[in-house]
Protein backbone atom coordinates (compact mmCIF):
# COMPACT_ATOMS: atom_id res chain seq x y z
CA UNK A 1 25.75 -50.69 6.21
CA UNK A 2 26.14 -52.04 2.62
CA UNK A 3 26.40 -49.79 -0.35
CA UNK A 4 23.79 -50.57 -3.34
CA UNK A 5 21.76 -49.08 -5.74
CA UNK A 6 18.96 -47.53 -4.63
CA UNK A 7 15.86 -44.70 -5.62
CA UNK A 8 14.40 -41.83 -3.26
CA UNK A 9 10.81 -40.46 -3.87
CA UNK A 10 11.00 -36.76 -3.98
CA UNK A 11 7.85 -34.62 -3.12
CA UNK A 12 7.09 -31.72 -5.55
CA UNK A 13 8.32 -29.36 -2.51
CA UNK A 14 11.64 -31.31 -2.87
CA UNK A 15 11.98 -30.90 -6.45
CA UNK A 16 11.31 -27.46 -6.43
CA UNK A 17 13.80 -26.89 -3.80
CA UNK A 18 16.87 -28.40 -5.56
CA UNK A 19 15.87 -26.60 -8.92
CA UNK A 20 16.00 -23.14 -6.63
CA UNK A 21 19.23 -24.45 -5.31
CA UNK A 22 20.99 -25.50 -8.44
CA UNK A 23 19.41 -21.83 -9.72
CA UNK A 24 20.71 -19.64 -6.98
CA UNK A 25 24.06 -21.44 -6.45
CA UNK A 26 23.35 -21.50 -2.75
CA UNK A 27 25.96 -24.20 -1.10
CA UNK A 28 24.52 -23.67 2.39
CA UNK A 29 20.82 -24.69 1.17
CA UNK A 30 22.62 -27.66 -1.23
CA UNK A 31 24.77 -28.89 2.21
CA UNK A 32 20.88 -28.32 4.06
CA UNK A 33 18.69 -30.12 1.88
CA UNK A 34 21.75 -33.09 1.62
CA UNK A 35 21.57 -33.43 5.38
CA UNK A 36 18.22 -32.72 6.32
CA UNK A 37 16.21 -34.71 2.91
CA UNK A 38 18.09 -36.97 1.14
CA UNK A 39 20.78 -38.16 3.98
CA UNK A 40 18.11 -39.36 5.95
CA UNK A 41 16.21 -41.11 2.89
CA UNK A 42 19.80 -42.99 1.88
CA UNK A 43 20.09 -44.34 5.40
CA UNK A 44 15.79 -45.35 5.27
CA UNK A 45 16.32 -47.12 1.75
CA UNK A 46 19.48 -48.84 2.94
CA UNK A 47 18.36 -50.38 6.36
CA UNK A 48 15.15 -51.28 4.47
CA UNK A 49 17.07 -53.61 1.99
């Protein structure tokens, strides 16, 4: 898999989650959301390309 440049689409829901995150310094949600949302959408955009 080749590294580039790419954008992810974020859902309110998602937003809202990292602002709580960032706000309540909460690694264990970060490392969640990382693996669970935006992992997977990194791997979708780069096998799309």
């Amino acid at each position: 898999m080749s590294m580039k440049s790419i954008q992810l689409n974020l859902s309110p829901e998602q937003v809202q989650d990292i602002l709580h995150i960032a706000l309540d310094d909460d690694s264990g949600r970060a490392l969640l959301f990382v693996k669970t949302v935006l992992a997977k959408q990194v791997e979708k955009a780069l096998k799309r390309h």
